[in-house]
N, C-alpha and C. Protein backbone atom coordinates (compact mmCIF):
# COMPACT_ATOMS: atom_id res chain seq x y z
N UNK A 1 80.36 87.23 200.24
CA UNK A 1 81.05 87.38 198.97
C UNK A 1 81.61 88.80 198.88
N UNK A 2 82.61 88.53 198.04
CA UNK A 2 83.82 90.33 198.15
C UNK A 2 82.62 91.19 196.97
N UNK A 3 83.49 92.21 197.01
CA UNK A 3 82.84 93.00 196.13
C UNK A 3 83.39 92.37 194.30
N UNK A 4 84.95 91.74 194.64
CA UNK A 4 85.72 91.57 193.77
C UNK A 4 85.00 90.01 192.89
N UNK A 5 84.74 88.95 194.09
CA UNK A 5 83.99 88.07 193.44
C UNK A 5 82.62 88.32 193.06
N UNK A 6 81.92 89.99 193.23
CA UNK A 6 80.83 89.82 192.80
C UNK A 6 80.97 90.91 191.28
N UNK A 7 82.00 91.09 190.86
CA UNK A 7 82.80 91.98 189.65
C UNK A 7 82.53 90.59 189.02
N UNK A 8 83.48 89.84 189.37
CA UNK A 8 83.72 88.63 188.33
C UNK A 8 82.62 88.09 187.76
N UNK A 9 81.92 87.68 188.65
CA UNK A 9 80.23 87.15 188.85
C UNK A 9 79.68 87.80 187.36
N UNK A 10 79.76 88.91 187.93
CA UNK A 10 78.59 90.40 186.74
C UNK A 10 79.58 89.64 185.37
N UNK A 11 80.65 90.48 185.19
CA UNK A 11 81.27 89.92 183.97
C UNK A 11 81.66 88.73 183.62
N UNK A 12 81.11 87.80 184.05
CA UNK A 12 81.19 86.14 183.44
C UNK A 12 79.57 86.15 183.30
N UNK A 13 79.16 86.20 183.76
CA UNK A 13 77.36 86.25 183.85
C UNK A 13 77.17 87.21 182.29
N UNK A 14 77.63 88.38 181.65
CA UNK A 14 77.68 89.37 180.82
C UNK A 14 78.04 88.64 179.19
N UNK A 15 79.35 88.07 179.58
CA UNK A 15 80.20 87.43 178.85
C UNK A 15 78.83 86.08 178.37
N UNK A 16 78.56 85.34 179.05
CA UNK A 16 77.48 83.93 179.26
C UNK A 16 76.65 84.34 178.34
N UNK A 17 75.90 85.71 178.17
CA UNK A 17 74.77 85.69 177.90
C UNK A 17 74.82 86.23 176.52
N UNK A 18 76.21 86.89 176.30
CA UNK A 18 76.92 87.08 174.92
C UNK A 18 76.92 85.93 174.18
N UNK A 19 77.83 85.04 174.77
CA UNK A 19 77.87 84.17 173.79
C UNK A 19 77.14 83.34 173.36
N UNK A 20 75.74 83.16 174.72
CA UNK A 20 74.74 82.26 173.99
C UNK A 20 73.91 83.07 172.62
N UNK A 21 73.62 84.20 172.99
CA UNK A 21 73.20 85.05 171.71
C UNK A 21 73.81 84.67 170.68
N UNK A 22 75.51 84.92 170.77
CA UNK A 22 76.30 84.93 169.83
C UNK A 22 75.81 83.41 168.58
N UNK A 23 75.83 82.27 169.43
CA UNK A 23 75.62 81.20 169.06
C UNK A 23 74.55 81.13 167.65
N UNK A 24 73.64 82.14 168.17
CA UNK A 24 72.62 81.74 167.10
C UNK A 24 73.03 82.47 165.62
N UNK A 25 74.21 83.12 165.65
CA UNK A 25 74.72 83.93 164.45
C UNK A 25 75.51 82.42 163.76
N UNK A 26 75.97 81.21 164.37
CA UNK A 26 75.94 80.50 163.49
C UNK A 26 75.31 79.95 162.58
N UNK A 27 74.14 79.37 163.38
CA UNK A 27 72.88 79.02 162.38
C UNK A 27 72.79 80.14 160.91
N UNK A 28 72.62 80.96 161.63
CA UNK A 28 72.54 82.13 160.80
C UNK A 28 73.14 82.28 159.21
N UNK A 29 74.50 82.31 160.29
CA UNK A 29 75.93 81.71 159.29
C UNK A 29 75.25 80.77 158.23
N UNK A 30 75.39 79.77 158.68
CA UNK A 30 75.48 78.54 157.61
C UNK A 30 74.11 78.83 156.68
N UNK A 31 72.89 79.10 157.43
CA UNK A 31 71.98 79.37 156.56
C UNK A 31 71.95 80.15 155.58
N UNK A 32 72.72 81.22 155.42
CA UNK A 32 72.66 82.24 154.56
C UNK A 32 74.05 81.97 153.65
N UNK A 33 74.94 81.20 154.19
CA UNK A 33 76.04 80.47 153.39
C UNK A 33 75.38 79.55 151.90
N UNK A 34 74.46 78.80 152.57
CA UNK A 34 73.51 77.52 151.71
C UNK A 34 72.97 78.35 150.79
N UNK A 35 72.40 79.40 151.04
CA UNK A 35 71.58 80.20 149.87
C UNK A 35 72.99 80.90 149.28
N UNK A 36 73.93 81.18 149.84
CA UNK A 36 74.36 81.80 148.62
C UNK A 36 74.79 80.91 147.67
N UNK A 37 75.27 79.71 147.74
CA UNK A 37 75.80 79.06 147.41
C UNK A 37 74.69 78.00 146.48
N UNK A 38 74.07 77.78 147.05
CA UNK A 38 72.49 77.54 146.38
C UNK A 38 71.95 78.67 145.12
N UNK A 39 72.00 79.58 145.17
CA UNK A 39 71.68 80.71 144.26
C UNK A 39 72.66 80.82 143.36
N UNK A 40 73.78 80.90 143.36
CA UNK A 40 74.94 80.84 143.10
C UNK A 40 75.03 79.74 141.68
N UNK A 41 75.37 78.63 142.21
CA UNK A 41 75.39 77.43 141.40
C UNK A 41 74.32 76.54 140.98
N UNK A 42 73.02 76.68 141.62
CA UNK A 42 71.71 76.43 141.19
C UNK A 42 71.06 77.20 140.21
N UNK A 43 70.90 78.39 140.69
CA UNK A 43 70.19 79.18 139.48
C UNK A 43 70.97 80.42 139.26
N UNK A 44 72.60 79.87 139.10
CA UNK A 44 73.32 81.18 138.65
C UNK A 44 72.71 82.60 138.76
N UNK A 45 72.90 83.37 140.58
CA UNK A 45 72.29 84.30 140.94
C UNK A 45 73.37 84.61 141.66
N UNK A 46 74.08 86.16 141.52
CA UNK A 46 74.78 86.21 142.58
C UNK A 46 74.26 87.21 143.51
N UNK A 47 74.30 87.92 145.14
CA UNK A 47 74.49 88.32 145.43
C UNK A 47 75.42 88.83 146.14
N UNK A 48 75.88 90.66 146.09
CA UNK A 48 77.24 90.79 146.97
C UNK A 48 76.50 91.25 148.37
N UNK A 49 75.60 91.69 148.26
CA UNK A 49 74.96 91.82 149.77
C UNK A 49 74.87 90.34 150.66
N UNK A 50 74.39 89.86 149.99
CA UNK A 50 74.43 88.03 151.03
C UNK A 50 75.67 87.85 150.83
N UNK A 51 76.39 87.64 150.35
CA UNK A 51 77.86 87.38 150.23
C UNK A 51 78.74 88.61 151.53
N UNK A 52 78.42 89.72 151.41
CA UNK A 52 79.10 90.60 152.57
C UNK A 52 78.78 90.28 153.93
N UNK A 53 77.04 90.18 153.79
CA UNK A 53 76.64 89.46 155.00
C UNK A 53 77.65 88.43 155.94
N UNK A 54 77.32 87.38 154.92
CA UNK A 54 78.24 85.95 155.45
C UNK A 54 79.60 86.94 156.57
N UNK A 55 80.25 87.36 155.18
CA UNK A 55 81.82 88.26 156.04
C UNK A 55 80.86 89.39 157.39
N UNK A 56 79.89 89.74 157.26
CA UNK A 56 79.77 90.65 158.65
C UNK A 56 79.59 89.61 160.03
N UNK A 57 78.87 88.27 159.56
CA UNK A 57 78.28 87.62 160.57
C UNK A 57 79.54 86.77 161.06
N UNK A 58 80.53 86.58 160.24
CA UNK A 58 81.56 85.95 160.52
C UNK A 58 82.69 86.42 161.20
N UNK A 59 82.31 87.98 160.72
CA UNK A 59 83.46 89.17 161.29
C UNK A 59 82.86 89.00 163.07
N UNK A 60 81.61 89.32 162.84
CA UNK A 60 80.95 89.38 164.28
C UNK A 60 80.72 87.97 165.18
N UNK A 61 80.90 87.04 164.65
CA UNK A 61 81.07 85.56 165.74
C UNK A 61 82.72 85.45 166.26
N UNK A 62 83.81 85.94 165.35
CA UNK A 62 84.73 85.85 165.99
C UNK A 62 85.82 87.30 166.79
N UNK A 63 85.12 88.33 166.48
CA UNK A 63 85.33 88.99 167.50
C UNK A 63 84.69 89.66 168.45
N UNK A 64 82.89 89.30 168.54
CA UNK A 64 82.46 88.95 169.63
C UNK A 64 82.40 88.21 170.34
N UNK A 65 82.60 86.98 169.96
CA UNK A 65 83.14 85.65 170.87
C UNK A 65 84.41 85.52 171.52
N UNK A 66 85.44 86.24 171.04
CA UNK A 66 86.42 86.25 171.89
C UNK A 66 86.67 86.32 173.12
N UNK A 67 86.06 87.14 174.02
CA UNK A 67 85.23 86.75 175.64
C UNK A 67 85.15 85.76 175.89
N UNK A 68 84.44 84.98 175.04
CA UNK A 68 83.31 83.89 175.58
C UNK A 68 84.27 82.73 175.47
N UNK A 69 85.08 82.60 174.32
CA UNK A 69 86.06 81.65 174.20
C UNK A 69 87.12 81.49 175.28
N UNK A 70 87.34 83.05 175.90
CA UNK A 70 88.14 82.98 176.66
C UNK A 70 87.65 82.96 177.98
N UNK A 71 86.74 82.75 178.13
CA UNK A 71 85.73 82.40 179.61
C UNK A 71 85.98 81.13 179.89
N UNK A 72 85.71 80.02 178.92
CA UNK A 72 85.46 78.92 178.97
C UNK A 72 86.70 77.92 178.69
N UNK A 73 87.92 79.10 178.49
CA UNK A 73 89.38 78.41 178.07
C UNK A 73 89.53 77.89 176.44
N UNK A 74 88.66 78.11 175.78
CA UNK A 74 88.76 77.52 174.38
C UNK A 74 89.78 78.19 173.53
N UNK A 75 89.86 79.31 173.99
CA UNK A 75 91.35 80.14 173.29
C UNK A 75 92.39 79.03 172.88
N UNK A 76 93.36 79.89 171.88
CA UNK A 76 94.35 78.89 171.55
C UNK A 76 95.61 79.75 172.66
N UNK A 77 96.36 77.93 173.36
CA UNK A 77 97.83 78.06 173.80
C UNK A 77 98.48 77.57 173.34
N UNK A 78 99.98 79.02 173.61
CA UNK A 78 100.94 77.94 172.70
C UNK A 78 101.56 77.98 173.42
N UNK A 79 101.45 76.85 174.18
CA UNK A 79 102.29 76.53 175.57
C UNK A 79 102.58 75.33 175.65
N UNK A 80 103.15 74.32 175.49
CA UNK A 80 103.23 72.96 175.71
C UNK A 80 103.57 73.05 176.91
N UNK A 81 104.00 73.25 178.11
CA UNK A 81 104.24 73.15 179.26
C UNK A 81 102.89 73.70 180.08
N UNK A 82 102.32 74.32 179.71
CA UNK A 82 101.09 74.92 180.50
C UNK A 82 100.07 73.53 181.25
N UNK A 83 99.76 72.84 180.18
CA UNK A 83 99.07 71.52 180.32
C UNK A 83 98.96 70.67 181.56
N UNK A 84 100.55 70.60 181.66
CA UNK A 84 101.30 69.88 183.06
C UNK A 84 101.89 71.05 184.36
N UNK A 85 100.76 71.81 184.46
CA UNK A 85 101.57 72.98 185.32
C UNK A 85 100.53 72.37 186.31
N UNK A 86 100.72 72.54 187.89
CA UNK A 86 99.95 72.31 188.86
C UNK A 86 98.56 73.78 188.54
N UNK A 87 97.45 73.41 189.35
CA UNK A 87 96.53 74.40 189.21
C UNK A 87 97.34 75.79 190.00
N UNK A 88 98.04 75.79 190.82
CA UNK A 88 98.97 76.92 191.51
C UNK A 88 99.61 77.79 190.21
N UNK A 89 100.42 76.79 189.68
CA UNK A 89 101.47 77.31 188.73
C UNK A 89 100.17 78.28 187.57
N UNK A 90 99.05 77.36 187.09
CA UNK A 90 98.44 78.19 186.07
C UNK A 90 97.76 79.31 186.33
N UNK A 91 97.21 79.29 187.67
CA UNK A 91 96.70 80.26 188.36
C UNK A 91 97.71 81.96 188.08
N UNK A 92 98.77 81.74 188.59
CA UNK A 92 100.08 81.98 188.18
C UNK A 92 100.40 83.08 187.22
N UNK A 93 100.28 81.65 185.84
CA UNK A 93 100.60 82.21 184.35
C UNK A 93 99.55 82.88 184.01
N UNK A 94 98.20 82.58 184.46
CA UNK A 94 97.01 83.08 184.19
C UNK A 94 96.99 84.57 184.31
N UNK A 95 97.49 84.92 185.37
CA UNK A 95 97.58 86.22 186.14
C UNK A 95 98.36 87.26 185.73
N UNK A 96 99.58 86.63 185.68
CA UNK A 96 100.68 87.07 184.76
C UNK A 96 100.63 87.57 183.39
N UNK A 97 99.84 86.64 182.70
CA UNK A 97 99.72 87.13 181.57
C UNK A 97 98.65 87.99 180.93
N UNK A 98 97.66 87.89 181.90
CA UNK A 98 96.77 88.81 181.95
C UNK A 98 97.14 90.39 182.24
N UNK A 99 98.08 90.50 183.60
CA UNK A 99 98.59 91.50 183.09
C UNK A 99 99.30 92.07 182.32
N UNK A 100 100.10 91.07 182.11
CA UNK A 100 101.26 91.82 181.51
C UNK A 100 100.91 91.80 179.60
N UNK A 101 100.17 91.12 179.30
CA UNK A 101 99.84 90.81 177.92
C UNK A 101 98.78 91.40 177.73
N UNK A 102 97.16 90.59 177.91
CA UNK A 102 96.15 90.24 177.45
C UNK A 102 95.47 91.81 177.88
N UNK A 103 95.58 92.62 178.86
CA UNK A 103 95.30 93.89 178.99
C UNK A 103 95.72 94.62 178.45
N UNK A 104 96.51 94.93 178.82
CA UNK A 104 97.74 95.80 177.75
C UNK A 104 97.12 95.67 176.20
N UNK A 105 97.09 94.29 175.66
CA UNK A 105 96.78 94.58 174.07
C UNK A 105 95.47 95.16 173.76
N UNK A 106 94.46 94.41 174.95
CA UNK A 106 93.04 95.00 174.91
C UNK A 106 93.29 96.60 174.81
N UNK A 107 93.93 96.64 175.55
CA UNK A 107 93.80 98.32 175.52
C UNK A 107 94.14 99.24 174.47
N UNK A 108 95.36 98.72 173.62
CA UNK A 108 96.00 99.40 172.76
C UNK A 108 95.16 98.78 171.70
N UNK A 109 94.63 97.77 171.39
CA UNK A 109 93.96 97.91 169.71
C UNK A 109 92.67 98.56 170.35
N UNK A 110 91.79 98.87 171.36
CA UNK A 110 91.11 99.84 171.74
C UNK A 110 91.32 101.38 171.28
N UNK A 111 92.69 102.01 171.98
CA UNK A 111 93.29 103.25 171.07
C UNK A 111 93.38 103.19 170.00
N UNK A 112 94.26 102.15 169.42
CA UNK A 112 94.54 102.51 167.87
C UNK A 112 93.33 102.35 166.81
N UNK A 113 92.82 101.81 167.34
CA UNK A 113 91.29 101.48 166.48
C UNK A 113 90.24 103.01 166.75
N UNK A 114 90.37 103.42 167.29
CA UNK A 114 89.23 104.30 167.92
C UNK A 114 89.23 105.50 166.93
N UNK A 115 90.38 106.12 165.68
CA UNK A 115 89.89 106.92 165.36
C UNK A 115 89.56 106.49 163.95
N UNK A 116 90.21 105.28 163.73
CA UNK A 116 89.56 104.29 162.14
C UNK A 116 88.13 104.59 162.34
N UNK A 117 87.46 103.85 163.22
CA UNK A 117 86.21 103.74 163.81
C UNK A 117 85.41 105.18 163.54
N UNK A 118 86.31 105.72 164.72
CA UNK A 118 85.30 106.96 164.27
C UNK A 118 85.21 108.12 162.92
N UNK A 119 86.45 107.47 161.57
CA UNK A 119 86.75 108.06 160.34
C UNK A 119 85.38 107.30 159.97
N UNK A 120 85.37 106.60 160.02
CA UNK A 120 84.62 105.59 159.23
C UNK A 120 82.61 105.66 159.26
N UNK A 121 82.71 106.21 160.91
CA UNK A 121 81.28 107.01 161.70
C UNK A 121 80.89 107.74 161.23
N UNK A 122 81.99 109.02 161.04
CA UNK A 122 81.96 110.25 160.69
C UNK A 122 81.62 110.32 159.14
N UNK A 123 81.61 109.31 158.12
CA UNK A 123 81.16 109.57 156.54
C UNK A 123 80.23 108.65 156.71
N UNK A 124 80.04 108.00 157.44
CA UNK A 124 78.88 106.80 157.28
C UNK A 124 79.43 106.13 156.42
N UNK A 125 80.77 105.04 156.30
CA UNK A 125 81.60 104.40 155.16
C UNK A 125 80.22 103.04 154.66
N UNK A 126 80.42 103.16 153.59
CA UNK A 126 79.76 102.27 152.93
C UNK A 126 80.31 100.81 152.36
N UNK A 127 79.73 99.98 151.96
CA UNK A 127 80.25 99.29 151.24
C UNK A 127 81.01 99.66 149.66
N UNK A 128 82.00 99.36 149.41
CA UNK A 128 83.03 99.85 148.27
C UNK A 128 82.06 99.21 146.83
N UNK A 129 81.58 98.14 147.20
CA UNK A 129 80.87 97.11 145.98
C UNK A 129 79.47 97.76 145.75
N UNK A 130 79.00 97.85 144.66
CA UNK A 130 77.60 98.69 144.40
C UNK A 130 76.56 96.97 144.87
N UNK A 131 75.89 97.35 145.09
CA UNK A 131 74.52 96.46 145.86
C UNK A 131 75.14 95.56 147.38
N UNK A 132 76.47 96.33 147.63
CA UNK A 132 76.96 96.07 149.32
C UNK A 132 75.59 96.35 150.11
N UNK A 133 76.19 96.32 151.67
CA UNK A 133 76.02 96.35 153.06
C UNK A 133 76.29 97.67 152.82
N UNK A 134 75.30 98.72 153.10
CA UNK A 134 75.51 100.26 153.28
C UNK A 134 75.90 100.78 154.31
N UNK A 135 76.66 100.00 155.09
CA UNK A 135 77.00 100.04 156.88
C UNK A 135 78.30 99.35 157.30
N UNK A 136 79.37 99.80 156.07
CA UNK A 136 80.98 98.86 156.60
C UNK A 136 81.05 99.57 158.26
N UNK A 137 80.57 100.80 158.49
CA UNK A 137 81.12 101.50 159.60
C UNK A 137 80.84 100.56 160.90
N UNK A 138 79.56 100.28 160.92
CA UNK A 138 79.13 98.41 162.01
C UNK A 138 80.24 97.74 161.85
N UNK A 139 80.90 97.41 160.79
CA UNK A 139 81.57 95.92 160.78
C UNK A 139 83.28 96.76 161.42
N UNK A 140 83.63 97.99 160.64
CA UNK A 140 84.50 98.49 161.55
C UNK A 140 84.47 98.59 163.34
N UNK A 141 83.22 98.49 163.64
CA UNK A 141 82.66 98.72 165.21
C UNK A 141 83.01 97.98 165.78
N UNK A 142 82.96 96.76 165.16
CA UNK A 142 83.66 95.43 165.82
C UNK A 142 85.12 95.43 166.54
N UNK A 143 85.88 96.21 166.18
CA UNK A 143 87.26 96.31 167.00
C UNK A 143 87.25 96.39 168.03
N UNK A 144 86.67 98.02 168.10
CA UNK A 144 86.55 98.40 169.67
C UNK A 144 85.97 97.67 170.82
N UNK A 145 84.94 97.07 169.83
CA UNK A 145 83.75 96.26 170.76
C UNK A 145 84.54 94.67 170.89
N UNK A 146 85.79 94.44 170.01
CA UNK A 146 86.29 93.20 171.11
C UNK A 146 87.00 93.51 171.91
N UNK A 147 87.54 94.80 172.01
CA UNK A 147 88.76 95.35 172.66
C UNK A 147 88.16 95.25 174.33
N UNK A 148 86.80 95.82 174.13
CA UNK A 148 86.33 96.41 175.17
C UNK A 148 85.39 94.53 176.07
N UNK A 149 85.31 94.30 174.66
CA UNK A 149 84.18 92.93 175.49
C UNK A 149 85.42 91.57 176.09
N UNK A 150 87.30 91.59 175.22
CA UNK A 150 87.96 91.02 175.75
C UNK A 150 89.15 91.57 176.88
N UNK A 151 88.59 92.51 176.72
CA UNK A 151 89.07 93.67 178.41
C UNK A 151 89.33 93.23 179.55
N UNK A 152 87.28 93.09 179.33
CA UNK A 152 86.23 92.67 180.21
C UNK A 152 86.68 91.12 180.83
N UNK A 153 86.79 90.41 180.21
CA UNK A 153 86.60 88.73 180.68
C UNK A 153 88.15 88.64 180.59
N UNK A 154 88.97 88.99 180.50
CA UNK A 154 89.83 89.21 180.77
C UNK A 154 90.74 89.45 182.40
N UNK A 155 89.37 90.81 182.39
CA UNK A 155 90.05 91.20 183.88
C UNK A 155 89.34 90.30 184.75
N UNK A 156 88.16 89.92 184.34
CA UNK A 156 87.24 88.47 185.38
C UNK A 156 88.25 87.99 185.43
N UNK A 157 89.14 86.92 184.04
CA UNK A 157 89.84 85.87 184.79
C UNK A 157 91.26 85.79 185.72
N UNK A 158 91.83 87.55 185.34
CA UNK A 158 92.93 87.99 185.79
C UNK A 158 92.96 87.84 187.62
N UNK A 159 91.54 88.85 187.58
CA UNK A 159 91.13 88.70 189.13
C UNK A 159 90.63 87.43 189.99
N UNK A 160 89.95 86.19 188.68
CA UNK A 160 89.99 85.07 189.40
C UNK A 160 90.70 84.20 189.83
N UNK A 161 91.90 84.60 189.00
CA UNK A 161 93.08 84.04 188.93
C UNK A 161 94.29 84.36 190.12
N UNK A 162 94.00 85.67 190.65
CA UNK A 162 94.80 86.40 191.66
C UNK A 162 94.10 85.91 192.97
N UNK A 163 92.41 85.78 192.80
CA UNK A 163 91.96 85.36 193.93
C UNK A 163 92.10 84.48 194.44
N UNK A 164 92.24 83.07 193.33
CA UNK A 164 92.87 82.00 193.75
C UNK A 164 94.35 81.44 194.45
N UNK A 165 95.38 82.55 193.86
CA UNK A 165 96.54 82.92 194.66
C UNK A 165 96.01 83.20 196.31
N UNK A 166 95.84 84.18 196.39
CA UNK A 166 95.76 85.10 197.73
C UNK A 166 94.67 83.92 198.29
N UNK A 167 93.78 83.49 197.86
CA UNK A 167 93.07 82.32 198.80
C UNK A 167 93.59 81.26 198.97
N UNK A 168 94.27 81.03 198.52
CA UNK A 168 95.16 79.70 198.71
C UNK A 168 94.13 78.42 197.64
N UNK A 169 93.31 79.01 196.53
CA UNK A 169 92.51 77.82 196.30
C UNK A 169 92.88 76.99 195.41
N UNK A 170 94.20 78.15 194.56
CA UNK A 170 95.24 77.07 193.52
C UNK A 170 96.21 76.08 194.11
């Protein structure tokens, strides 16, 4: 095995173990959805902390999962021709667009995010709502950290995608 299929390996293996974690932030999700909503309209109780929650855990399933979605192809295409492309041809577009797109953007909402992030570090930003999440600066964290975690599985499929070219396996 190359050094290159054992890159891919590490970061699909990385990506795998993300998203099964990730998974259990649904449960999570919905459970803490039911109580608010339960508290809420049952015994007229509100909270904005469980209520911010919901938005952090929701903020954090879909742009930590973004990897994982895109490991497994679940991403959205808007390709109607992609569907009917031989495995050669997608191999291809795969590659292609990895470079020329899907890196590239990783990279730049990486920069442009990085000094929000670190404005936000630097005061310890809080929640704006009195009885918030005393930690918006976490939920800001999330940028970088998809930038960097859809980089990642990114360049796995870019390079699996090139390997399959050059091997002839598309």
């Amino acid at each position: 095995m190359t050094a290159l299929h054992a890159l891919v390996r590490t970061i699909d293996a990385i990506t795998e173990t993300c998203g099964r974690l990730l998974a259990w932030l649904v449960l999570c999700l919905a459970l803490l959805t039911a109580a608010v909503v339960l508290l809420r309209y049952g015994f007229n109780i509100g909270s904005i902390l469980a209520q911010e929650g919901i938005n952090y855990l929701h903020g954090s399933l879909f742009m930590l999962g973004a990897g994982y979605a895109l490991k497994h192809d679940e991403h959205v295409r808007v390709d109607i021709f992609y569907r009917n492309f031989s495995p050669r041809t997608k191999a291809w577009v795969n590659a292609i667009g990895g470079v020329l797109f899907l890196l590239p953007l990783c990279a730049f909402i990486l920069v442009i995010s990085w000094e929000y992030v670190e404005a936000s570090w630097a005061i310890r930003e809080t929640s704006p709502e009195p009885g918030g999440i005393p930690a918006l600066f976490l939920l800001k964290s999330l940028l970088p950290a998809l930038a960097v975690n859809l980089f990642l599985q990114g360049l796995a499929e870019t390079l699996r995608n090139a390997a399959r070219l050059v091997e002839g396996e598309a």
